[in-house]
N, C-alpha and C. Protein backbone atom coordinates (compact mmCIF):
# COMPACT_ATOMS: atom_id res chain seq x y z
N UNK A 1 6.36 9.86 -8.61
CA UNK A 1 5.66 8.60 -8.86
C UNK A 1 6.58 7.44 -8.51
N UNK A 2 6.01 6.51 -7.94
CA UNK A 2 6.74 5.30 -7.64
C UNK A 2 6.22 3.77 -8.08
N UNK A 3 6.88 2.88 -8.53
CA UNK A 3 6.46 1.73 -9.08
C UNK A 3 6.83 0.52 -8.91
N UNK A 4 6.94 -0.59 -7.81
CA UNK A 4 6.93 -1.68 -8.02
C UNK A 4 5.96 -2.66 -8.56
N UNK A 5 7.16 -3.46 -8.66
CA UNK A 5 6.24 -4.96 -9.29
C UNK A 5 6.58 -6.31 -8.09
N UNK A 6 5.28 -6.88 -8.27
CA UNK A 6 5.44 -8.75 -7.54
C UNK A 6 4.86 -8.90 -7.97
N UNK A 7 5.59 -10.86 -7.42
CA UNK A 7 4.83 -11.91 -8.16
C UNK A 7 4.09 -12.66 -7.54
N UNK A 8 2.93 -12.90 -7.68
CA UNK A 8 2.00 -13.39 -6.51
C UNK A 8 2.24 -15.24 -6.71
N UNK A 9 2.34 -15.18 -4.91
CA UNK A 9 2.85 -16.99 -4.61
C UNK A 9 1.63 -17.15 -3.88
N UNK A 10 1.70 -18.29 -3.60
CA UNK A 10 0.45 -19.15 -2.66
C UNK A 10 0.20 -18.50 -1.19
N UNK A 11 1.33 -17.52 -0.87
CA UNK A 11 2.07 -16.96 0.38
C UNK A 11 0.53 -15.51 0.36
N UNK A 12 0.54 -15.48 -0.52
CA UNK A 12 0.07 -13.75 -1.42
C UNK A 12 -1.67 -13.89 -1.54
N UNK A 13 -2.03 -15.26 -1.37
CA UNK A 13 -3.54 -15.62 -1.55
C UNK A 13 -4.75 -15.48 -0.72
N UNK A 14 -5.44 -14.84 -0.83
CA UNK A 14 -6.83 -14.83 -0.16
C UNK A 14 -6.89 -16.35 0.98
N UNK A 15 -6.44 -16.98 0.50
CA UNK A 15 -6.55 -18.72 0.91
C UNK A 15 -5.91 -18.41 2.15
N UNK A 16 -4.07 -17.85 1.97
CA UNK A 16 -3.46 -18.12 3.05
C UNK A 16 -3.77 -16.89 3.94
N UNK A 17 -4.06 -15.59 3.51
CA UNK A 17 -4.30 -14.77 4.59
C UNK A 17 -5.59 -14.19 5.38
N UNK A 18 -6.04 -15.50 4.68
CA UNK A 18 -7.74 -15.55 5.75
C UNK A 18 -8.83 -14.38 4.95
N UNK A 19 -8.84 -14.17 3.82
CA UNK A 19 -9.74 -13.08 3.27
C UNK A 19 -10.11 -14.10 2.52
N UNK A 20 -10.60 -15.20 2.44
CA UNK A 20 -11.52 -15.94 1.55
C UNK A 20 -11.02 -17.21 1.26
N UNK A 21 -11.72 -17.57 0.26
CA UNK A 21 -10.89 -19.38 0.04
C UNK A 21 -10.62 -19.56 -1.33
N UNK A 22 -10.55 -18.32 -2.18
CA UNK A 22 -10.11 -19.08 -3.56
C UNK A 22 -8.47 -18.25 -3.65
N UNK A 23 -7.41 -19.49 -4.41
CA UNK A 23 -6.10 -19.00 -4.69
C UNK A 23 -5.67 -18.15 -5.78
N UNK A 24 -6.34 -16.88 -5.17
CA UNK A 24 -5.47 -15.87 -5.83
C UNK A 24 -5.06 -14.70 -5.25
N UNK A 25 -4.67 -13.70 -5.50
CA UNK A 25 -4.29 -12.53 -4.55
C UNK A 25 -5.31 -11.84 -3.94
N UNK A 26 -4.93 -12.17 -2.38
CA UNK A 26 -6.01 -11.86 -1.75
C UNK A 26 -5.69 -10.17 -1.18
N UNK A 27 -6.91 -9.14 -0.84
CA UNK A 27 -7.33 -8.24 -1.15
C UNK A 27 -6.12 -7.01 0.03
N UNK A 28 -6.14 -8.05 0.82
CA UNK A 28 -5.27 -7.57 2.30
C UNK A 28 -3.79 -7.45 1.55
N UNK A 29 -3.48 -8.38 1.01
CA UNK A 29 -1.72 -8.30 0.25
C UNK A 29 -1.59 -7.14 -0.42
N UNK A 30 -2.82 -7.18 -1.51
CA UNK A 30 -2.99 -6.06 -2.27
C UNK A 30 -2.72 -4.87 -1.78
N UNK A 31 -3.37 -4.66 -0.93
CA UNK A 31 -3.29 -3.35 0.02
C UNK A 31 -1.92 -2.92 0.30
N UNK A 32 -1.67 -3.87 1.13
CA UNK A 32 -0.04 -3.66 1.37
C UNK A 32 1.12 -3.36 0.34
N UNK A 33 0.91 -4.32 -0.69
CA UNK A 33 1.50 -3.40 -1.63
C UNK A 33 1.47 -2.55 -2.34
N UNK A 34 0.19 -1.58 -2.41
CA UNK A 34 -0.22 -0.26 -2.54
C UNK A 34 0.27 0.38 -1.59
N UNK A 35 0.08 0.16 -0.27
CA UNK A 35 0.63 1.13 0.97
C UNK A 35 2.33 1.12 0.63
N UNK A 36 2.75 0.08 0.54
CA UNK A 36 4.46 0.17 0.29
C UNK A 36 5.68 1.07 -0.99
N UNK A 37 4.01 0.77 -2.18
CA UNK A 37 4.24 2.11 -3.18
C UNK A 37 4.50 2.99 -2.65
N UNK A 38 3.44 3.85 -2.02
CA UNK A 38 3.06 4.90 -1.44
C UNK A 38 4.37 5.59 -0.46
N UNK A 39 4.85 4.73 0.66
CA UNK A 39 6.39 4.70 1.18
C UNK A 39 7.13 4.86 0.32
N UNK A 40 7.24 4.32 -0.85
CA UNK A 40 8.51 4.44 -1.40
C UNK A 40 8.66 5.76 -2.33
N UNK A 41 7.09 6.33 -2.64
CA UNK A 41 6.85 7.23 -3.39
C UNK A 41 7.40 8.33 -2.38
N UNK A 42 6.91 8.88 -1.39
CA UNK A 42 7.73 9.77 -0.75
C UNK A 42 8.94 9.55 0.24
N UNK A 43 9.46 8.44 0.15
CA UNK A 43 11.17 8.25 0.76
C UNK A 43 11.94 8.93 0.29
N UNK A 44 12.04 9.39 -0.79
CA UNK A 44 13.15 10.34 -1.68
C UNK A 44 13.07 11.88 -0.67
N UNK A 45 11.87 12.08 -0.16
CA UNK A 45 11.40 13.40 -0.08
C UNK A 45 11.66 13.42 1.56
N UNK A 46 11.72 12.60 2.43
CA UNK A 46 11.44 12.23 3.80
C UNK A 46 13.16 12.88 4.24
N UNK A 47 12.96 14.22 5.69
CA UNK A 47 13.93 14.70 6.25
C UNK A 47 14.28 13.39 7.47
N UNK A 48 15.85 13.47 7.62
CA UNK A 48 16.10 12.59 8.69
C UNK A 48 14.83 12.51 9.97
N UNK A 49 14.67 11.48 10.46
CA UNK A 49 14.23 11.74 11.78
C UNK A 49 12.68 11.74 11.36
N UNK A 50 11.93 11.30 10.04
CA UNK A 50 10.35 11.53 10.08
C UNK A 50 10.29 10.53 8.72
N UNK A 51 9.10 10.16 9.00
CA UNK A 51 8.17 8.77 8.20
C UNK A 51 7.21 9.28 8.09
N UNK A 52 6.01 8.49 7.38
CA UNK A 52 4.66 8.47 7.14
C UNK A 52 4.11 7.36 7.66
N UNK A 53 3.09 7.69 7.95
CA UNK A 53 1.90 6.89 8.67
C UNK A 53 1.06 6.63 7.27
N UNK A 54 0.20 5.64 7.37
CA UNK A 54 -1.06 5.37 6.47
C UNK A 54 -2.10 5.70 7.33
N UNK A 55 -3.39 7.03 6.53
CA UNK A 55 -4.52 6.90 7.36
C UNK A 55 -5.51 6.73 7.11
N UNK A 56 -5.73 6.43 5.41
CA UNK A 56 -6.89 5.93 4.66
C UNK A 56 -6.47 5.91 3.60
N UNK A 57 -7.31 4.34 3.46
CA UNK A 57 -7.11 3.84 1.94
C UNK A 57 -8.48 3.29 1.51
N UNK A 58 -8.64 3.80 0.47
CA UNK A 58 -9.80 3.81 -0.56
C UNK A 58 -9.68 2.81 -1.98
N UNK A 59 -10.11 1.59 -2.21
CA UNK A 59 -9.34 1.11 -3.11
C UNK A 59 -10.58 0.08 -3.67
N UNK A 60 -10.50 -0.35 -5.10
CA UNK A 60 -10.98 -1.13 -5.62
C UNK A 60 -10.35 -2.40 -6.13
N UNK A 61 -10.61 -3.15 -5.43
CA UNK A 61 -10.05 -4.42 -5.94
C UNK A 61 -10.93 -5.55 -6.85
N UNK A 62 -10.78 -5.01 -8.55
CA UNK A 62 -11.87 -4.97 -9.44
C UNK A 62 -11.49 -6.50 -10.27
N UNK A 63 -10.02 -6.82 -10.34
CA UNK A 63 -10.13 -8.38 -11.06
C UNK A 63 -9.11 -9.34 -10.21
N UNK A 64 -9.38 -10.65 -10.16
CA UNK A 64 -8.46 -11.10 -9.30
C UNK A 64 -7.08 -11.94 -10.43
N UNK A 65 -6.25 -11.87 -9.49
CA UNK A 65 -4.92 -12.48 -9.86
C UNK A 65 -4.37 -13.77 -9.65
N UNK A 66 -4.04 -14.54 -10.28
CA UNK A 66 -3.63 -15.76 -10.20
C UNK A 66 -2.24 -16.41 -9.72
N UNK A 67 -2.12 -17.17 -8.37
CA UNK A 67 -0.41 -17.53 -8.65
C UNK A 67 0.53 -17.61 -9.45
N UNK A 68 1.16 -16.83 -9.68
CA UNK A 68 2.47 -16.62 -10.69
C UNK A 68 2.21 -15.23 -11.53
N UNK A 69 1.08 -14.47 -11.25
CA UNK A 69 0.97 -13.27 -12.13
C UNK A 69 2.01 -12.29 -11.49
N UNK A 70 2.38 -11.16 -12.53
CA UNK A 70 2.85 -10.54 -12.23
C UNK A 70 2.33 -9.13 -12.05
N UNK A 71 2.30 -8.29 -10.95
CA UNK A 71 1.27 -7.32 -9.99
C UNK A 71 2.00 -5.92 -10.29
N UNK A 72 1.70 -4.97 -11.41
CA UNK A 72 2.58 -4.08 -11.22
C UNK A 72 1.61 -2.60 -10.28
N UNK A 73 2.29 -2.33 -9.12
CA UNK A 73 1.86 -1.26 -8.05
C UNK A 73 2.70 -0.29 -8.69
N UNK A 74 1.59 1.36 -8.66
CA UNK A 74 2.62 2.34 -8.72
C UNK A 74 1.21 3.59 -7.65
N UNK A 75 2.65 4.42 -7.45
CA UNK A 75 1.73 5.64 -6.42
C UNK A 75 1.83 6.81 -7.18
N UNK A 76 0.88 7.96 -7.39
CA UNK A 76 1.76 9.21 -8.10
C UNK A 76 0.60 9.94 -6.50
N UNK A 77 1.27 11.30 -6.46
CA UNK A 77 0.87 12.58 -5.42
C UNK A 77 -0.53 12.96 -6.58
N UNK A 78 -1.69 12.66 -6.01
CA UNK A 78 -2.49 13.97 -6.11
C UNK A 78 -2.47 15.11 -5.69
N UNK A 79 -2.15 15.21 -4.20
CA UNK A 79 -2.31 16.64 -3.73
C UNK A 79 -1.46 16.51 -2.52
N UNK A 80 -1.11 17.43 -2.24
CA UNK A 80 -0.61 17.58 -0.27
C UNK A 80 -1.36 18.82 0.45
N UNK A 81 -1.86 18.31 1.60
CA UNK A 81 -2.73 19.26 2.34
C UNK A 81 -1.56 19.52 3.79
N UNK A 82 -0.78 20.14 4.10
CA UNK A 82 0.29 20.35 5.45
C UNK A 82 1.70 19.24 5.04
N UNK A 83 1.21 18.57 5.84
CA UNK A 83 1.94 16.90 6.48
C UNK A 83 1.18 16.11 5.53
N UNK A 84 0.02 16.09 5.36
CA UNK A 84 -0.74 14.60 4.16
C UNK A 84 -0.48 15.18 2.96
N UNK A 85 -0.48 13.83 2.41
CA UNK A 85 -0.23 13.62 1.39
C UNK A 85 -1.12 12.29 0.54
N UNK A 86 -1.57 12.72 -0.62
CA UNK A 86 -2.98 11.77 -0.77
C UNK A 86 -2.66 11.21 -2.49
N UNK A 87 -2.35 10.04 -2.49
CA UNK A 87 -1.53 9.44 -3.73
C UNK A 87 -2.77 8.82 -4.51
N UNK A 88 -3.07 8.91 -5.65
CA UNK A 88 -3.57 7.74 -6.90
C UNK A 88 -2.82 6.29 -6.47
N UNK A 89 -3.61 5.10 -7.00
CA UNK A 89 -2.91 4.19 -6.67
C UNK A 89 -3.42 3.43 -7.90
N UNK A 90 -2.93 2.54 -8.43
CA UNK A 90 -3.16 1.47 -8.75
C UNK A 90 -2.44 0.43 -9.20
N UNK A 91 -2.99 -0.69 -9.18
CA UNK A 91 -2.21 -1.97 -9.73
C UNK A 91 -2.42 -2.69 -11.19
N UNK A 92 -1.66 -3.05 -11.97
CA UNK A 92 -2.10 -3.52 -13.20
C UNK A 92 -1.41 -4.98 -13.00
N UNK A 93 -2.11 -5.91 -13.71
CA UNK A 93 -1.31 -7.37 -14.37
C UNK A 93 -1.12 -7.20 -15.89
N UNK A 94 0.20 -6.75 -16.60
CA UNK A 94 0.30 -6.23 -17.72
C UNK A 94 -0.77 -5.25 -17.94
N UNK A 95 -1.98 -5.27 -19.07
CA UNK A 95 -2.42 -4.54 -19.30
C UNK A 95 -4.03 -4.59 -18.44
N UNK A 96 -4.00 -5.07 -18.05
CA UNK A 96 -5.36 -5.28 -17.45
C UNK A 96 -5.32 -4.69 -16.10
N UNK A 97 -6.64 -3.81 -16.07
CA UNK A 97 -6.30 -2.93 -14.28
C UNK A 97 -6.79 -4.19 -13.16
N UNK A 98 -5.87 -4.43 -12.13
CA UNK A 98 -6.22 -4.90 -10.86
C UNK A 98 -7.11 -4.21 -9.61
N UNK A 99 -6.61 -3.13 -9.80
CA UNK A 99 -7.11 -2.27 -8.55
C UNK A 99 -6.95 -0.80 -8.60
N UNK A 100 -7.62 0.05 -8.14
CA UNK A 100 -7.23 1.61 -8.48
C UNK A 100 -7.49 2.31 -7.14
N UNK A 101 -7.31 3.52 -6.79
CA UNK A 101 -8.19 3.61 -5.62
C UNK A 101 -7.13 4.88 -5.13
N UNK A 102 -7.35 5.66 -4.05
CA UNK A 102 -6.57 6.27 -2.92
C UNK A 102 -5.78 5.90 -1.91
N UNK A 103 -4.51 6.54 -1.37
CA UNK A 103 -4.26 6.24 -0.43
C UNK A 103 -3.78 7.45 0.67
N UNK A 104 -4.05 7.91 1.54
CA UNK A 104 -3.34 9.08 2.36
C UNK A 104 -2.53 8.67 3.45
N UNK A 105 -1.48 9.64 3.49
CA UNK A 105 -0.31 9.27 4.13
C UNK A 105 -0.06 10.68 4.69
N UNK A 106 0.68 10.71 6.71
CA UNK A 106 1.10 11.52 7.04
C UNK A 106 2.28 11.56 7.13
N UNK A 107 3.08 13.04 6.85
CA UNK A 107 4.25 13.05 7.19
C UNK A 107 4.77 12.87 8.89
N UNK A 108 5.11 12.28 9.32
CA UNK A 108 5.33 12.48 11.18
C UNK A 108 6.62 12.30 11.65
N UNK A 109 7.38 12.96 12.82
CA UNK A 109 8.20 12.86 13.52
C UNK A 109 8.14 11.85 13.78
N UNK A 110 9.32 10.76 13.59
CA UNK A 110 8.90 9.36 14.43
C UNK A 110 8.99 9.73 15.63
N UNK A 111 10.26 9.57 16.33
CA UNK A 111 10.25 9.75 17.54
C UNK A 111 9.16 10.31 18.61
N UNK A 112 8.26 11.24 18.03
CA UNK A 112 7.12 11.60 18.85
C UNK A 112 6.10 11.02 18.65
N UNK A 113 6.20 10.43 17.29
CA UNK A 113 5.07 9.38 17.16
C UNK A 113 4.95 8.21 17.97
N UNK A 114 6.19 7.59 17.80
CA UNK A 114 6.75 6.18 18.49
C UNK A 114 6.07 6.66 20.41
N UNK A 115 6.63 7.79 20.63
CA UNK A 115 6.17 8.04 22.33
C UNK A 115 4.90 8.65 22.59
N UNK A 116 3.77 8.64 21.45
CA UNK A 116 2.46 8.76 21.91
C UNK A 116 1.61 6.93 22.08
N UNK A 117 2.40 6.36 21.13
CA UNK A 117 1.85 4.78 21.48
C UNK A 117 2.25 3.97 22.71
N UNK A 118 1.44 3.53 23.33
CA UNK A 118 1.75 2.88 24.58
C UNK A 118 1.49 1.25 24.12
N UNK A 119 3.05 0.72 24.51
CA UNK A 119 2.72 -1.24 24.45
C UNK A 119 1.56 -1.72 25.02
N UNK A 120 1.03 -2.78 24.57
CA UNK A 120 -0.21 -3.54 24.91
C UNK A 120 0.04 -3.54 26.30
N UNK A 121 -0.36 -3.52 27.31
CA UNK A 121 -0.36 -4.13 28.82
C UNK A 121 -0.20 -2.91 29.73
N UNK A 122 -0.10 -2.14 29.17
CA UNK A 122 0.37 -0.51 30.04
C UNK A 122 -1.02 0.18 30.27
């Protein structure tokens, strides 16, 4: 299981990252710091030379948050199917749930990952 916390700034708001117009934590940030749980939840476990990908996230983003709250994200493993790996997620502001939801993550070789993507213009 893995657990950070942030503190949501004006930076962090629906307002500034184009998902709506009222200032509070907007739904896209959220995400990201669920997905970054999720990284950090299996970094301990990760052999040299391989990362995880994100390939679906399932999530409820059920109360909103206010500038200056404090956002606590944590990931625990439901299950592993090979290489995926499919985490619980959620976020609380103290006691009150923010968000709950899924997230799946592959284990991958970077290096072969990195050389199946081709740069924009190719």
């Amino acid at each position: 299981m893995a657990t950070l916390t942030h503190t949501v700034t004006e930076a962090h708001t629906a307002q500034a990252v184009g998902s709506g117009d009222v200032p509070v934590l907007g739904t896209p940030v959220l995400l990201a710091w669920l997905e970054a749980t999720t990284v950090a939840a299996l970094e301990p476990e990760l052999t040299p030379g391989t990362t995880s990908v994100g390939t679906r996230v399932e999530v409820e983003h059920s109360t909103a948050s206010p500038v200056g709250a404090q956002v606590t994200t944590t990931a625990d493993v439901l299950r592993r199917d090979g290489r995926m790996v499919i985490f619980t997620v959620a976020a609380h502001e103290g006691s009150r749930l923010v968000a709950s939801g899924e997230v799946r993550r592959v284990v991958v070789d970077r290096e072969r990952f990195l050389a199946r993507v081709s740069p924009v213009g190719d």
